[in-house]
PDB file of N, CA and C in Angstrom:
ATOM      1  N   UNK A   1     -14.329   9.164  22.459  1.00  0.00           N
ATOM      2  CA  UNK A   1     -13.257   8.844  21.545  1.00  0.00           C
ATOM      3  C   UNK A   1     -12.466   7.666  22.096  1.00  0.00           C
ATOM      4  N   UNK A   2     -11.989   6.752  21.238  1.00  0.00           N
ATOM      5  CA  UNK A   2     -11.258   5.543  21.682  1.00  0.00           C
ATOM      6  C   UNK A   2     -10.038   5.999  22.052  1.00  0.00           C
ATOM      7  N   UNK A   3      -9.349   4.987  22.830  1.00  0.00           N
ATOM      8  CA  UNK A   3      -8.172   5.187  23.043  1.00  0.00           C
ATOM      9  C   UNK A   3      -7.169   5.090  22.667  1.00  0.00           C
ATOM     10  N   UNK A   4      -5.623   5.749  22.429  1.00  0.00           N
ATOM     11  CA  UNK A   4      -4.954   4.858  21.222  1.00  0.00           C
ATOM     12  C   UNK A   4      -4.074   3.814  21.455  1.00  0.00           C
ATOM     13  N   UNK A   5      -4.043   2.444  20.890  1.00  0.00           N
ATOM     14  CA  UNK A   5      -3.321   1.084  21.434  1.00  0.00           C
ATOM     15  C   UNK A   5      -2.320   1.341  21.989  1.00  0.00           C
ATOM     16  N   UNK A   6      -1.643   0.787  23.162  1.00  0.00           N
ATOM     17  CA  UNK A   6      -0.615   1.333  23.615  1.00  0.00           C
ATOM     18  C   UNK A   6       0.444   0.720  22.985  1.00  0.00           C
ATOM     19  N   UNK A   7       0.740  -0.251  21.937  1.00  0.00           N
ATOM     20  CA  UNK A   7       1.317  -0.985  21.099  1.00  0.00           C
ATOM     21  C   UNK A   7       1.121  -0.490  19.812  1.00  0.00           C
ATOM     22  N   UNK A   8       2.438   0.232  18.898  1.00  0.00           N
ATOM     23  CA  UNK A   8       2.075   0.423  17.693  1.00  0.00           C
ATOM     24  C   UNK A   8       2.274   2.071  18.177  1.00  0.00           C
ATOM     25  N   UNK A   9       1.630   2.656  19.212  1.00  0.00           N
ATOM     26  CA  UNK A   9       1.746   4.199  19.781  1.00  0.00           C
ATOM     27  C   UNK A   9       1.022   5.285  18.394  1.00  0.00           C
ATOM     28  N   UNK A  10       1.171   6.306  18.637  1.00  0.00           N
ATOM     29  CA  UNK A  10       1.013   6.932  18.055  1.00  0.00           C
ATOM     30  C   UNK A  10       1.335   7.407  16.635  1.00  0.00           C
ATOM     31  N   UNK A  11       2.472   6.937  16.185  1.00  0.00           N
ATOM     32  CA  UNK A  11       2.732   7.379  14.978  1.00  0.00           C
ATOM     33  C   UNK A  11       2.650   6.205  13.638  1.00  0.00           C
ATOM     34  N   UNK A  12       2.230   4.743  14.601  1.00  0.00           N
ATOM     35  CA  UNK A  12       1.352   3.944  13.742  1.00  0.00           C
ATOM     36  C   UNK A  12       0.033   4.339  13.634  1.00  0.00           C
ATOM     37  N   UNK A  13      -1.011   5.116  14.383  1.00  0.00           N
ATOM     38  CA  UNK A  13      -2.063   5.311  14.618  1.00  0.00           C
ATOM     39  C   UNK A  13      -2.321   6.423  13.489  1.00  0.00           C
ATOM     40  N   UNK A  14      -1.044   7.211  13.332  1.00  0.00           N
ATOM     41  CA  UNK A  14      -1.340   8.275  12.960  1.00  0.00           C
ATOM     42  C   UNK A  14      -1.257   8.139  11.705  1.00  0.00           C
ATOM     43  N   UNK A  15       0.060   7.020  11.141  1.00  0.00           N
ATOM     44  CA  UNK A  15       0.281   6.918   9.768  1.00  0.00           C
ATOM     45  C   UNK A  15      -0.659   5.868   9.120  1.00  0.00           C
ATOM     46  N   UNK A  16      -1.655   5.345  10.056  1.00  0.00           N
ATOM     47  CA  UNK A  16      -2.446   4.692   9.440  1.00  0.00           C
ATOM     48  C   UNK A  16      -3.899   5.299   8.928  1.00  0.00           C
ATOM     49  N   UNK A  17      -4.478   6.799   9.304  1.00  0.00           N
ATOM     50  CA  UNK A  17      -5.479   7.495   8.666  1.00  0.00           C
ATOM     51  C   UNK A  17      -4.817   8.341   7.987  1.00  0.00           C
ATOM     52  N   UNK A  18      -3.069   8.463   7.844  1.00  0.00           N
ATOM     53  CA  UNK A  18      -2.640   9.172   6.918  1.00  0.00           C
ATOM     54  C   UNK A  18      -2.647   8.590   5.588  1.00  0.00           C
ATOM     55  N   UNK A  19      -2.191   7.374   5.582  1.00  0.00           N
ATOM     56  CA  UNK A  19      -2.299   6.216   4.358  1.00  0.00           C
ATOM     57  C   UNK A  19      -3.382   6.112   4.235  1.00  0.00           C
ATOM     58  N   UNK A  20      -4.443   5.661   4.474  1.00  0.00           N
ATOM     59  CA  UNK A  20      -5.737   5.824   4.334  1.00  0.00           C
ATOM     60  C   UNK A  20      -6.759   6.963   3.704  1.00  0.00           C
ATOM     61  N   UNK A  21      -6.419   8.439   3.606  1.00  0.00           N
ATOM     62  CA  UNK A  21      -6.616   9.389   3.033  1.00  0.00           C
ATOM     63  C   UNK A  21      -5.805   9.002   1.972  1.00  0.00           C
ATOM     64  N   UNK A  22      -4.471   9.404   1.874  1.00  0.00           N
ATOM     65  CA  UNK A  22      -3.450   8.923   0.462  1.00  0.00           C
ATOM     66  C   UNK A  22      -4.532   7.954  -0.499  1.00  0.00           C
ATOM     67  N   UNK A  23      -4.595   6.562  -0.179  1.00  0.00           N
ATOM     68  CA  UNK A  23      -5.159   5.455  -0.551  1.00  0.00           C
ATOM     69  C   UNK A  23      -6.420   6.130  -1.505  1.00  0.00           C
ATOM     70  N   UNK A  24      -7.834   6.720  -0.499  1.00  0.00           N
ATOM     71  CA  UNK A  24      -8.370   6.899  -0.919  1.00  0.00           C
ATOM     72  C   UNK A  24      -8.670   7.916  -2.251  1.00  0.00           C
ATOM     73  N   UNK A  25      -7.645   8.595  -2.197  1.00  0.00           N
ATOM     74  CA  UNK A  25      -7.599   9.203  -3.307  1.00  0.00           C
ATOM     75  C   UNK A  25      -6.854   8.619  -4.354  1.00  0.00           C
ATOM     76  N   UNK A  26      -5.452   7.961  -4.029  1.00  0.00           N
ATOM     77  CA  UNK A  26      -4.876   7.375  -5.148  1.00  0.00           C
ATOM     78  C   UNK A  26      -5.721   5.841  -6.266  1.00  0.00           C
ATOM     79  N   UNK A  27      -6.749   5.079  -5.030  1.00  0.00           N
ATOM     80  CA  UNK A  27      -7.688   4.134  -5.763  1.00  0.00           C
ATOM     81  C   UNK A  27      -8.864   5.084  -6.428  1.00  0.00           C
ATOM     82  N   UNK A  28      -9.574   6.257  -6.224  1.00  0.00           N
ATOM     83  CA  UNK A  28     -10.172   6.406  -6.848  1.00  0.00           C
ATOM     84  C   UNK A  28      -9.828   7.487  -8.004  1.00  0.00           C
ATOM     85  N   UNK A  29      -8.225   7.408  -8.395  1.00  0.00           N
ATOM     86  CA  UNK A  29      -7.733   8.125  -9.737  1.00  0.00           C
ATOM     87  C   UNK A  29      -7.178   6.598 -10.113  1.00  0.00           C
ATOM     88  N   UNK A  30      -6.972   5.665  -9.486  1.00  0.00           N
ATOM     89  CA  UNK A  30      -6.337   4.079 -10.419  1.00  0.00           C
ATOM     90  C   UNK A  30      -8.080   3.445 -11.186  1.00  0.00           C
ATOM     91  N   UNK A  31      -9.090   3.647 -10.278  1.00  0.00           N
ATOM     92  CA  UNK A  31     -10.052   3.166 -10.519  1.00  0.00           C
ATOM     93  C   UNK A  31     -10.815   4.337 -12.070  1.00  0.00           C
ATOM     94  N   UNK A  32     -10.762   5.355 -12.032  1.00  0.00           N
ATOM     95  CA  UNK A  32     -11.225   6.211 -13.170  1.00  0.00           C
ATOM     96  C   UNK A  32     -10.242   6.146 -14.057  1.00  0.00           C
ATOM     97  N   UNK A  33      -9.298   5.535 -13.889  1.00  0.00           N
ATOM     98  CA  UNK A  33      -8.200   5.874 -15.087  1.00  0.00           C
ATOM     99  C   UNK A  33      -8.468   4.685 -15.644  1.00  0.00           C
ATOM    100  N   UNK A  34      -8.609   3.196 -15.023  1.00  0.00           N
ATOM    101  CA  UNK A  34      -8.620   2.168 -15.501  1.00  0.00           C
ATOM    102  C   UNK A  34     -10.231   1.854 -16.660  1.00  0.00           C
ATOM    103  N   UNK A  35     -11.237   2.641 -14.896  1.00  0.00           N
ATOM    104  CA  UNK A  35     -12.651   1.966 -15.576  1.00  0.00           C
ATOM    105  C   UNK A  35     -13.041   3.108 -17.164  1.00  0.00           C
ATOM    106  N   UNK A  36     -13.145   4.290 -16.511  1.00  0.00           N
ATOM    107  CA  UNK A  36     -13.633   5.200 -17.146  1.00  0.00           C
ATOM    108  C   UNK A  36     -12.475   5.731 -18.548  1.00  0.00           C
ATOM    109  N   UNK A  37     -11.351   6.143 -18.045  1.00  0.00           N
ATOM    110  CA  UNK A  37     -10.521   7.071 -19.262  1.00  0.00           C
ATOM    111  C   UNK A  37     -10.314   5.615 -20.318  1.00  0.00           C
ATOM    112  N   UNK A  38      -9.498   4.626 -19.973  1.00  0.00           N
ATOM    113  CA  UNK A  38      -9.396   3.644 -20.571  1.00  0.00           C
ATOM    114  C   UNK A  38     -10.560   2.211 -20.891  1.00  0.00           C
ATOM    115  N   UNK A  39     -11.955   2.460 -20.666  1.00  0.00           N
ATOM    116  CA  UNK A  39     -12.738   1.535 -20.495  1.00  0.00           C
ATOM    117  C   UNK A  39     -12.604   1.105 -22.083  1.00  0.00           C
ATOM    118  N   UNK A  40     -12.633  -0.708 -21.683  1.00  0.00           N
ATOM    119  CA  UNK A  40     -12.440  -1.105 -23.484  1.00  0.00           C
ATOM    120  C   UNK A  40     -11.343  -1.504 -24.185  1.00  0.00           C
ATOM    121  N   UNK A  41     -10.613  -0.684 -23.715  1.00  0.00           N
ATOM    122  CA  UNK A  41      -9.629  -0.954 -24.338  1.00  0.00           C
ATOM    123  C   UNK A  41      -8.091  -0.669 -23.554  1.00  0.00           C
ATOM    124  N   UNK A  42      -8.172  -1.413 -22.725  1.00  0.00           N
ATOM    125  CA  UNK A  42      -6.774  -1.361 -21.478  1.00  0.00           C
ATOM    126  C   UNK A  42      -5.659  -2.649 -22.134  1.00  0.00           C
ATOM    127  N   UNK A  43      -5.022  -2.420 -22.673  1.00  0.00           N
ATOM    128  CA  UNK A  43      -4.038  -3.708 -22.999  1.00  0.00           C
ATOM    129  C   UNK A  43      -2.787  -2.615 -22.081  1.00  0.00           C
ATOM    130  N   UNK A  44      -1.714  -4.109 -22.244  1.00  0.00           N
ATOM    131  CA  UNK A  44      -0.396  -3.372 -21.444  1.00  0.00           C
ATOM    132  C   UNK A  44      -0.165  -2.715 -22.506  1.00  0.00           C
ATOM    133  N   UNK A  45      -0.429  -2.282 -23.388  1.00  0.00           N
ATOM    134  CA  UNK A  45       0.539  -1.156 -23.771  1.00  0.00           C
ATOM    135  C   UNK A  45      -0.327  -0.024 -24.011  1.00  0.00           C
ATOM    136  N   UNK A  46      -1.251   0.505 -23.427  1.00  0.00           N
ATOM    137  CA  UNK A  46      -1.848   1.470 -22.915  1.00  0.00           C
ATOM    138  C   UNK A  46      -1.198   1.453 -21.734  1.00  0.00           C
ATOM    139  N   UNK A  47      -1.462   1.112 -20.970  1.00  0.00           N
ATOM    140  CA  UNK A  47      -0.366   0.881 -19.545  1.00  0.00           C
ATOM    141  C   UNK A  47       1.010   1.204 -19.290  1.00  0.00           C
ATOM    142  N   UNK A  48       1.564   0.523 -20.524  1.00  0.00           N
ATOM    143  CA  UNK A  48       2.892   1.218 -20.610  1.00  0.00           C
ATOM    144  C   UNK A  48       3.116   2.311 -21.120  1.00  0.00           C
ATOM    145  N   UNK A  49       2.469   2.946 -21.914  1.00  0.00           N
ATOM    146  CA  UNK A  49       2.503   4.115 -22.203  1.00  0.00           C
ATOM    147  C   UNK A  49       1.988   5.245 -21.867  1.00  0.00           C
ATOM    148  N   UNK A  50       1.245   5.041 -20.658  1.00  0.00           N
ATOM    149  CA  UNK A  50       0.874   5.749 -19.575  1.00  0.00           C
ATOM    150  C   UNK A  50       2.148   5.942 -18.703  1.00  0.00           C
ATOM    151  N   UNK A  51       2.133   5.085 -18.210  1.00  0.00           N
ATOM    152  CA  UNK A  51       3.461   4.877 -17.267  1.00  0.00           C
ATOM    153  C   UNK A  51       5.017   5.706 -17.732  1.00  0.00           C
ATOM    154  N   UNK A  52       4.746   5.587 -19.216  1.00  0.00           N
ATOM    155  CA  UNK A  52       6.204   6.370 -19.502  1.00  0.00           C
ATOM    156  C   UNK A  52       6.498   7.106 -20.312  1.00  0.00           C
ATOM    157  N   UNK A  53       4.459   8.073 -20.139  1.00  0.00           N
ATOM    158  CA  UNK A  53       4.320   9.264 -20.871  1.00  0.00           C
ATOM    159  C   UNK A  53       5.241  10.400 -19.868  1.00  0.00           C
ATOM    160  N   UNK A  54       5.540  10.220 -18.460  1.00  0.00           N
ATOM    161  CA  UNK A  54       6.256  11.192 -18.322  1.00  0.00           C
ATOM    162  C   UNK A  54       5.929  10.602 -16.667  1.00  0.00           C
ATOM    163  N   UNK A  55       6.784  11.616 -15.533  1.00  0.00           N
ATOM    164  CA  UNK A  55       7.243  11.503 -14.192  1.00  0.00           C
ATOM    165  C   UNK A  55       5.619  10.920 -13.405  1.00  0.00           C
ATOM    166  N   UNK A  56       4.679  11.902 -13.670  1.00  0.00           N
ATOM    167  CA  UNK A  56       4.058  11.823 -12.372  1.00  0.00           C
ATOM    168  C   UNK A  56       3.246  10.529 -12.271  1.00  0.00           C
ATOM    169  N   UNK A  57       3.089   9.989 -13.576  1.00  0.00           N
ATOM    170  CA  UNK A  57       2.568   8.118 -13.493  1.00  0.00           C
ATOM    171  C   UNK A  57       3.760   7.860 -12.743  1.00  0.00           C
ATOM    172  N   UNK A  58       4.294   7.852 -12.716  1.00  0.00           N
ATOM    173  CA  UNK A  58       6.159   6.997 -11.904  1.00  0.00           C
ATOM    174  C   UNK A  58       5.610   6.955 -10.544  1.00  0.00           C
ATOM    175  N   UNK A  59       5.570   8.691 -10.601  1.00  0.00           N
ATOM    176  CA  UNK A  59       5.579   8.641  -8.998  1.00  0.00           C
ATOM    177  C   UNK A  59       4.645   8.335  -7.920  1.00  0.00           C
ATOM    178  N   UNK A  60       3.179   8.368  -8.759  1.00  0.00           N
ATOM    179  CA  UNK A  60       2.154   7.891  -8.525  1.00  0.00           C
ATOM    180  C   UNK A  60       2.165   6.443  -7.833  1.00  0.00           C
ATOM    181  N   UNK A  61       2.456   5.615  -8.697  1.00  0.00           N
ATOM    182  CA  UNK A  61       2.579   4.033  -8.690  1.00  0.00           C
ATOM    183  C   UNK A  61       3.894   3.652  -7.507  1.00  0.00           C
ATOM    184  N   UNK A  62       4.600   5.012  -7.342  1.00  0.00           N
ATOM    185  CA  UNK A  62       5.841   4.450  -6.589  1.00  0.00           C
ATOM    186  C   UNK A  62       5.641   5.379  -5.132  1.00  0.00           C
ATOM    187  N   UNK A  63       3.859   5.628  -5.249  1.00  0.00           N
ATOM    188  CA  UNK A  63       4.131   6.300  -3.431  1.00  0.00           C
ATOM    189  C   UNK A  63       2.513   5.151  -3.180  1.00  0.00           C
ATOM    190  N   UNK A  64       2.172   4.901  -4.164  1.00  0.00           N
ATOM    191  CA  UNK A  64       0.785   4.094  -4.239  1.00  0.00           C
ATOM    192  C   UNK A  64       0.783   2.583  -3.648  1.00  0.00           C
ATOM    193  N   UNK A  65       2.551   2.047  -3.857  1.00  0.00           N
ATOM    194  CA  UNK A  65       2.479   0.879  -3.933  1.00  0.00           C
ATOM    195  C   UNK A  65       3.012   0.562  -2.321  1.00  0.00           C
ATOM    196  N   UNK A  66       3.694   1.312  -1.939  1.00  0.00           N
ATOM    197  CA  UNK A  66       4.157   1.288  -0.052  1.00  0.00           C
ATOM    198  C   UNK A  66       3.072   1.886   0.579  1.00  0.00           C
ATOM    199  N   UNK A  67       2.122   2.993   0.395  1.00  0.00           N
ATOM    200  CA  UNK A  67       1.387   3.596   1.064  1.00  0.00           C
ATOM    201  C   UNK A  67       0.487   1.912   1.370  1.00  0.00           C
ATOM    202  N   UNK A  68      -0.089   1.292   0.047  1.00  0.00           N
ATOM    203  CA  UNK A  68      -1.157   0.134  -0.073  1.00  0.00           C
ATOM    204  C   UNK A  68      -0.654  -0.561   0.819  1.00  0.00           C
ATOM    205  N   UNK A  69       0.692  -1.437   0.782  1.00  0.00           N
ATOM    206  CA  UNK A  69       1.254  -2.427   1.486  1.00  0.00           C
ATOM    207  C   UNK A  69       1.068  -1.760   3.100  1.00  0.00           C
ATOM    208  N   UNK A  70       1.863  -0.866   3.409  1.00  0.00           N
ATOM    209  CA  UNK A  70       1.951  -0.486   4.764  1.00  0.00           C
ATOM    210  C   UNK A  70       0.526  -0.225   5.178  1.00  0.00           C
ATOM    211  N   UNK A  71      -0.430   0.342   4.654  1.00  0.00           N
ATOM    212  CA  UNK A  71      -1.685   0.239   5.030  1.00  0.00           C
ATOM    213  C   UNK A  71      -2.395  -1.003   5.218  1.00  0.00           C
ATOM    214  N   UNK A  72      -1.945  -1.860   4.833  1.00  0.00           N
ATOM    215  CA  UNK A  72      -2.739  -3.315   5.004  1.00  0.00           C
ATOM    216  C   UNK A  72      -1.725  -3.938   6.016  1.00  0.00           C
ATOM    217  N   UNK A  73      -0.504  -3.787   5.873  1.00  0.00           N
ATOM    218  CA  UNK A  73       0.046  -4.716   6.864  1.00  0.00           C
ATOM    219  C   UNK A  73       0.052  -4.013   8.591  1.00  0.00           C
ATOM    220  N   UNK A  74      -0.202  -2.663   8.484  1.00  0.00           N
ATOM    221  CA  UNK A  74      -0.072  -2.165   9.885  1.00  0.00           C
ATOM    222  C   UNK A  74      -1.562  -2.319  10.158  1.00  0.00           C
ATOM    223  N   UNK A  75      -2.441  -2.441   9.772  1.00  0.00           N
ATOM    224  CA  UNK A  75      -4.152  -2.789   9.624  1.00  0.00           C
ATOM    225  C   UNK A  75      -4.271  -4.716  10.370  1.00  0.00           C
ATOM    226  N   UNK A  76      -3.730  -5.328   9.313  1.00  0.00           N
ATOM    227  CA  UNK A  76      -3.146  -6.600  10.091  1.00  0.00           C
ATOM    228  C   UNK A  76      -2.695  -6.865  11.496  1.00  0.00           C
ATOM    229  N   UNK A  77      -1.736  -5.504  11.855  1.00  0.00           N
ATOM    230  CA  UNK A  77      -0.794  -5.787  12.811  1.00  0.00           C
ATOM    231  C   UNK A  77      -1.894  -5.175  14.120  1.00  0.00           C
ATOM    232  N   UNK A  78      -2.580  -4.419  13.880  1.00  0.00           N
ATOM    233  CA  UNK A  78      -3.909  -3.651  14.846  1.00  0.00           C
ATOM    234  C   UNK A  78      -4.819  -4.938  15.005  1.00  0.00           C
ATOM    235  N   UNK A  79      -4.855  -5.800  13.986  1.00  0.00           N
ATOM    236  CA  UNK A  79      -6.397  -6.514  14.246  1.00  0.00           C
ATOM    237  C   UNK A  79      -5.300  -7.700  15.205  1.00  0.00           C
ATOM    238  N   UNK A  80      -4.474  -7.783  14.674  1.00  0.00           N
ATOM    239  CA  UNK A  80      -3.573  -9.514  15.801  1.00  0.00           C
ATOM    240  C   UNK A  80      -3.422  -8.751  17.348  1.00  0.00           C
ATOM    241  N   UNK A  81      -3.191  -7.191  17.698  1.00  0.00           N
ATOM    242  CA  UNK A  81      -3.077  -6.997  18.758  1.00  0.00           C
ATOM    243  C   UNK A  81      -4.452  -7.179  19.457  1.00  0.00           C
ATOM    244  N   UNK A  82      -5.517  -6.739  18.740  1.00  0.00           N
ATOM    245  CA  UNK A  82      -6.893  -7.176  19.609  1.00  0.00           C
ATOM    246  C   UNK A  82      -6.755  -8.249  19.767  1.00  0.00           C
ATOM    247  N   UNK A  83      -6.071  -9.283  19.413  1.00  0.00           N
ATOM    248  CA  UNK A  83      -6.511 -10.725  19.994  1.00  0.00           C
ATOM    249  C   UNK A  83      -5.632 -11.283  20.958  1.00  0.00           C
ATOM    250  N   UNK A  84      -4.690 -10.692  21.041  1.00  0.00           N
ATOM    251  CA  UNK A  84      -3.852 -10.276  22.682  1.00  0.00           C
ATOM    252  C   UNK A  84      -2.899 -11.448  22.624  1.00  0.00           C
ATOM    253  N   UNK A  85      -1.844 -11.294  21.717  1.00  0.00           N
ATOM    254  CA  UNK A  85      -0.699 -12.653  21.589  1.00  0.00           C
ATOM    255  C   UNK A  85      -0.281 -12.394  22.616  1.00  0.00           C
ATOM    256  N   UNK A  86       0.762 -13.314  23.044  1.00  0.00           N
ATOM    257  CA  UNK A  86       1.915 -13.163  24.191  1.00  0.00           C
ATOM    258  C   UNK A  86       3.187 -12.469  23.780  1.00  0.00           C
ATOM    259  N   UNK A  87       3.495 -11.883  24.633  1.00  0.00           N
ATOM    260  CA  UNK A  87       4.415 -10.902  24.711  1.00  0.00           C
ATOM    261  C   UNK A  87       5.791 -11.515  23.664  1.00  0.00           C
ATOM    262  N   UNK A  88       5.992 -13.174  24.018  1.00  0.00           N
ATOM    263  CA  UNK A  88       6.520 -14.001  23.120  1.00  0.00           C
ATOM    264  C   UNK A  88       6.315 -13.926  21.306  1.00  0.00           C
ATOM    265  N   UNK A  89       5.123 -14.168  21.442  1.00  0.00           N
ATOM    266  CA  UNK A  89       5.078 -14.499  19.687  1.00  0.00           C
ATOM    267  C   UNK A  89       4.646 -12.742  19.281  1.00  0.00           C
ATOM    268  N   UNK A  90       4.475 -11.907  20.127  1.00  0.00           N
ATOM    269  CA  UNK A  90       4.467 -10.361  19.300  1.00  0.00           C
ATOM    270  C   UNK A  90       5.482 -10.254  18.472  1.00  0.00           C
ATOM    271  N   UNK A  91       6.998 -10.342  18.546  1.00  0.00           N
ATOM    272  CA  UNK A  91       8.179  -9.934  18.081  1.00  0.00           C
ATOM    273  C   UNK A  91       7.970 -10.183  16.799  1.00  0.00           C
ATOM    274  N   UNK A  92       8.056 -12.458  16.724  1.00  0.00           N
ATOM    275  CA  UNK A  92       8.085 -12.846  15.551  1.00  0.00           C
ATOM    276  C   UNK A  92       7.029 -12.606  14.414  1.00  0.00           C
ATOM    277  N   UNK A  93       5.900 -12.088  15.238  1.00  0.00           N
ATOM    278  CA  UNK A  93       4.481 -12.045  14.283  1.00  0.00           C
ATOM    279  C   UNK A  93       4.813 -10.427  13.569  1.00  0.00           C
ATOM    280  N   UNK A  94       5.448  -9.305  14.637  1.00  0.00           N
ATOM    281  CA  UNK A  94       5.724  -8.065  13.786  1.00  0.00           C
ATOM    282  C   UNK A  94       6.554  -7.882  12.669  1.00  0.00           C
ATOM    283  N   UNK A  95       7.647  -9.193  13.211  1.00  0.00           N
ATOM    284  CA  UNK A  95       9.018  -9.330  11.735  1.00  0.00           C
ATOM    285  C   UNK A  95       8.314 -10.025  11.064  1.00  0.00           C
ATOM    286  N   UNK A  96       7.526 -11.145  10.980  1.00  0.00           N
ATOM    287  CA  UNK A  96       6.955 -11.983   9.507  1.00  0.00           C
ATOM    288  C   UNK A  96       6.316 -10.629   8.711  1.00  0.00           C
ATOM    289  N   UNK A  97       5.242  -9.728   9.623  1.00  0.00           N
ATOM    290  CA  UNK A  97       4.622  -8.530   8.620  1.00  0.00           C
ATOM    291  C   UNK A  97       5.502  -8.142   8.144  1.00  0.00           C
ATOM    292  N   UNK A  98       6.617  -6.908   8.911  1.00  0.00           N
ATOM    293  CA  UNK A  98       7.676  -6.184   8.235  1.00  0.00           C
ATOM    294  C   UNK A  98       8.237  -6.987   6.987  1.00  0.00           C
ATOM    295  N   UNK A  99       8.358  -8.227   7.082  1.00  0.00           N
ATOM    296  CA  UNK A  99       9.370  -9.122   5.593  1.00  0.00           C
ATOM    297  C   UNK A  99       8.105  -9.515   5.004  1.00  0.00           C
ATOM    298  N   UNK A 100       7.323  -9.766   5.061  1.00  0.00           N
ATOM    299  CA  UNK A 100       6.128  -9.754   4.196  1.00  0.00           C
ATOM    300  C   UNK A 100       5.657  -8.089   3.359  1.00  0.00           C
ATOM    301  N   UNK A 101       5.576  -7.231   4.542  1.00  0.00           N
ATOM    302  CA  UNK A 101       5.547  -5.821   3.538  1.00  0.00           C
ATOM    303  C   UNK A 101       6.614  -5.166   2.809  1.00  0.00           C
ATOM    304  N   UNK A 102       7.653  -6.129   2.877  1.00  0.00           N
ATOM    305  CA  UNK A 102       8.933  -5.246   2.026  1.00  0.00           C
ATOM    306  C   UNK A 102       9.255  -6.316   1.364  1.00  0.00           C
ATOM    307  N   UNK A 103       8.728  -7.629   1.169  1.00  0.00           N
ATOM    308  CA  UNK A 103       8.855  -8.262  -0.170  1.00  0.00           C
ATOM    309  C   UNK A 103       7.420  -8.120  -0.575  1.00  0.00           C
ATOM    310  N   UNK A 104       5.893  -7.423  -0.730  1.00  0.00           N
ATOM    311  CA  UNK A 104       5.358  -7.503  -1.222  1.00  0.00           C
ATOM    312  C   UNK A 104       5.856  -5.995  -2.480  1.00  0.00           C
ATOM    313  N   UNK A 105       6.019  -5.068  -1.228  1.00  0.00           N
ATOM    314  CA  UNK A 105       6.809  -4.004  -1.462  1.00  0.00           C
ATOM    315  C   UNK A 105       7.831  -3.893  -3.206  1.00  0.00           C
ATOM    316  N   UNK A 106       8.873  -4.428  -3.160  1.00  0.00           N
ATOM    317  CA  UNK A 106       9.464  -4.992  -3.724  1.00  0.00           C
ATOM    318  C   UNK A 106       8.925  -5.655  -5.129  1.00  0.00           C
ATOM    319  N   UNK A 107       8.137  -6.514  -4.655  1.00  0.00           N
ATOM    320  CA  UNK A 107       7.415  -7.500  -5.871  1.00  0.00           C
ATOM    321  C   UNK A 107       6.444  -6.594  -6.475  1.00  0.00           C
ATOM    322  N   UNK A 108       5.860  -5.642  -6.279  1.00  0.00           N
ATOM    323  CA  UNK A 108       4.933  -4.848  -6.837  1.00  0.00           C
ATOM    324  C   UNK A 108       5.714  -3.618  -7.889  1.00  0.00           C
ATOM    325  N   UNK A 109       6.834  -3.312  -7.279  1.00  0.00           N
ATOM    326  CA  UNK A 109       8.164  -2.351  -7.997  1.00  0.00           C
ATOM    327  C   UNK A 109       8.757  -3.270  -8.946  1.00  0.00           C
ATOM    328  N   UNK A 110       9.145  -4.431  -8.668  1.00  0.00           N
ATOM    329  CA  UNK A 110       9.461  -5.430  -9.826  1.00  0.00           C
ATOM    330  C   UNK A 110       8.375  -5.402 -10.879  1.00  0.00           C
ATOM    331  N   UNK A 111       6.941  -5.514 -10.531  1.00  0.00           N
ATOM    332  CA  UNK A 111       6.452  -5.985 -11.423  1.00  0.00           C
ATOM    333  C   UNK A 111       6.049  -4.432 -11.995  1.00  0.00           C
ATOM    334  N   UNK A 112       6.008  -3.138 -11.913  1.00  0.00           N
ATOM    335  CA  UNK A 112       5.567  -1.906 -12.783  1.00  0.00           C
ATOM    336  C   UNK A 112       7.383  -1.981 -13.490  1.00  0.00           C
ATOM    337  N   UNK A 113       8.272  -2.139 -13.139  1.00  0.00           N
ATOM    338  CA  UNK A 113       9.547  -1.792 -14.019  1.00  0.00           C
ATOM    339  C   UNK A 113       9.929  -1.811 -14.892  1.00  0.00           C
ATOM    340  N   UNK A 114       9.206  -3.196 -15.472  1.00  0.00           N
ATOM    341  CA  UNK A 114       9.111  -3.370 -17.373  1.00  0.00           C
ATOM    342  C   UNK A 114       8.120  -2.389 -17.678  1.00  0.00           C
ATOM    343  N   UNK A 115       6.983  -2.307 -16.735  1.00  0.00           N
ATOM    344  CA  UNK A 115       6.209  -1.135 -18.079  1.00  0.00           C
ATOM    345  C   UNK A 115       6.826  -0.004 -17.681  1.00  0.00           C
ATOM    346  N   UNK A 116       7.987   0.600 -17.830  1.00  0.00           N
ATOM    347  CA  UNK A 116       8.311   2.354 -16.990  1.00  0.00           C
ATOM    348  C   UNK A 116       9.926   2.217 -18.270  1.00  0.00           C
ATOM    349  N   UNK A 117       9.853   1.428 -19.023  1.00  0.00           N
ATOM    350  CA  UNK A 117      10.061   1.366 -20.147  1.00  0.00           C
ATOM    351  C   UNK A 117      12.291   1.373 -19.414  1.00  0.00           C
TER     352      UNK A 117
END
C-alpha cells in the first residue's frame, strides 16, 4: 500500500476517495438523466423544470457542484506536489487553487440560479 503524502495529510487523502465515490454516483444519475430519461429532447426548459420540480434537484446540483470542483482542484494540488515545488512557490500555487475553486465554485451556482426559478 502507498504511502500517504505528507503534504495535504490525511483528511485531503481521505476527502479525496470520498468525493470521488459522491462524483461517481452523482455523474452517473447527471449522465442517465441527461442521455437516457431526457434523450431528444433536453431544451432549458426541461432543465428548468426539473430543477424546480421540487428540493432534491436543488440539492443535488448544490452538493454536485463543490464535491466536482474540490475533487479536481485537490487532484491538481496531488499531481503539482509530485513534481516537488519549493517550499516558496507551494503557498502561492495552493491559494491560486483555493481562489480558482471558489470562483469556479461560485460561477457554477451563478450559472444553475436562473434555472431554480
Amino acid at each position: 500500500m502507498r504511502a500517504l503524502p505528507a503534504e495535504g495529510g490525511l483528511w485531503g487523502w481521505l476527502l479525496q476517495r470520498v468525493s470521488g465515490i459522491f462524483l461517481a454516483y452523482a455523474v452517473a444519475v447527471h449522465l442517465w438523466t441527461v442521455h437516457v430519461v431526457n434523450a431528444g429532447h433536453l431544451t432549458w426548459e426541461v432543465i428548468a423544470g426539473r430543477l424546480q420540480d421540487g428540493p432534491l434537484w436543488t440539492v443535488y446540483y448544490l452538493l454536485f457542484i463543490p464535491a466536482l470542483v474540490f475533487h479536481a482542484a485537490n487532484g491538481l494540488w496531488r499531481i503539482t506536489l509530485d513534481y516537488g515545488p519549493s517550499r516558496r512557490l507551494r503557498q502561492p500555487l495552493l491559494a491560486a487553487l483555493w481562489g480558482a475553486g471558489l470562483a469556479l465554485t461560485a460561477y457554477g451556482y451563478f450559472g444553475i440560479r436562473p434555472l431554480l426559478g
